[in-house]
Protein backbone atom coordinates (compact mmCIF):
# COMPACT_ATOMS: atom_id res chain seq x y z
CA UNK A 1 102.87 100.19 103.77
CA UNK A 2 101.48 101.96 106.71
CA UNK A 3 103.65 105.43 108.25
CA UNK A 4 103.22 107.35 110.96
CA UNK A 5 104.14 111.57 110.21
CA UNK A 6 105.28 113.79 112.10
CA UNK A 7 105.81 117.46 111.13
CA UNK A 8 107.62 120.61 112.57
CA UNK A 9 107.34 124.07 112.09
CA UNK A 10 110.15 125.66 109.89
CA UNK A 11 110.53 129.24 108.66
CA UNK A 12 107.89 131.05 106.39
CA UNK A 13 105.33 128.98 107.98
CA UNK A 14 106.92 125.87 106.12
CA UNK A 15 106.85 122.71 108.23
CA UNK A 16 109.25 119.86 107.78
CA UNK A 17 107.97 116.29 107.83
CA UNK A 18 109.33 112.77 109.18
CA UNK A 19 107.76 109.74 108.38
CA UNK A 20 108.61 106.31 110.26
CA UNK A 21 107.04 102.92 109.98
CA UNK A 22 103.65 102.77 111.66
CA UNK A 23 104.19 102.20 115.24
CA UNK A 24 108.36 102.92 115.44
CA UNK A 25 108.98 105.25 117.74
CA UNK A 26 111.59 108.61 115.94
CA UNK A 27 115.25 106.77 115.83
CA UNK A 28 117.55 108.88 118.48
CA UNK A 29 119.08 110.73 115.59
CA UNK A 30 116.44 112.27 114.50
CA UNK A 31 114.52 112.88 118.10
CA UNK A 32 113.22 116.62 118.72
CA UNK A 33 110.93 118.32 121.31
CA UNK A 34 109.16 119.92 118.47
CA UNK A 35 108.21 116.77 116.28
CA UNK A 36 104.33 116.53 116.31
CA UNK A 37 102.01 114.18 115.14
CA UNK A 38 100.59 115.17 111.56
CA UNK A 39 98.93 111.22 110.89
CA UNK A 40 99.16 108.00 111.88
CA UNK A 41 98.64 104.87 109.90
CA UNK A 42 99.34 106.94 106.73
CA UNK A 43 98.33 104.25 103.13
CA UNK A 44 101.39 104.76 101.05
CA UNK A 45 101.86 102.57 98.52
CA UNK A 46 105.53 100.45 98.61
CA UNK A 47 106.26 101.30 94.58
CA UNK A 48 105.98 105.57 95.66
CA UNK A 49 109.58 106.85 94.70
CA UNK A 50 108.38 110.53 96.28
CA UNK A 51 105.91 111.62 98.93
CA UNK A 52 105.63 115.55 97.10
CA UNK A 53 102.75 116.79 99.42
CA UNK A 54 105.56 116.22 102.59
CA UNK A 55 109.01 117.02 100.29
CA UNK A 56 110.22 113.44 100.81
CA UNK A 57 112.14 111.98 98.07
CA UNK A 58 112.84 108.39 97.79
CA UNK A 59 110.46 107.27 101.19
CA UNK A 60 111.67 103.87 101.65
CA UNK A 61 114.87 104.01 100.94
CA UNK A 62 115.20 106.63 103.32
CA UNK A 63 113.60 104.53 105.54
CA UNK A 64 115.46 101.00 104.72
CA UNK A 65 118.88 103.33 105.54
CA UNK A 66 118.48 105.21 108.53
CA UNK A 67 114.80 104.27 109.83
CA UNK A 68 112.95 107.29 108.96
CA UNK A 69 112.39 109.69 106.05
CA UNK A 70 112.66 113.43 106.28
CA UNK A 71 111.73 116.17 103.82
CA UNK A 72 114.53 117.30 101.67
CA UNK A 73 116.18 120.21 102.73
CA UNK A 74 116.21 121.51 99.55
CA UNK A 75 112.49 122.17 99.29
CA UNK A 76 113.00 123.94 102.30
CA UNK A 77 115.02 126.53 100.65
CA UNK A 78 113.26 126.82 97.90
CA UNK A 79 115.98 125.54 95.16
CA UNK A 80 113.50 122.16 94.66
């Protein structure tokens, strides 16, 4: 399956990533002014359960739920 990425900066020089299905534009609950383009057209294979390079956990599920897939907070804070 093909994903566009989008990353924004977080603290500690961290970023945050959101991945949507290649072409789809952010859904409105996850819009933000700071969202940039990190790739487009990203390869990932459907049977990936984790993107770990981005902190996304389950991809496509997150994706088949709410449209888009967002690192895990948790990474973020450092309990991961």
């Amino acid at each position: 399956m093909r994903l566009d990425l989008y990353r924004r900066p977080e603290s500690h020089g961290q970023y945050s990533y959101l991945a949507v299905l290649e072409g789809k534009p952010i859904p409105e609950e996850a819009t933000n002014t700071d969202w940039e383009i990190a790739a487009r057209g990203m390869d990932v294979s459907d049977e990936e359960d984790a993107m770990p390079e981005y902190a996304i956990d389950q991809p496509f599920q997150q994706i088949g739920s709410k449209g888009y897939a967002i690192t895990s907070l948790r990474s973020l804070s450092g309990n991961a």
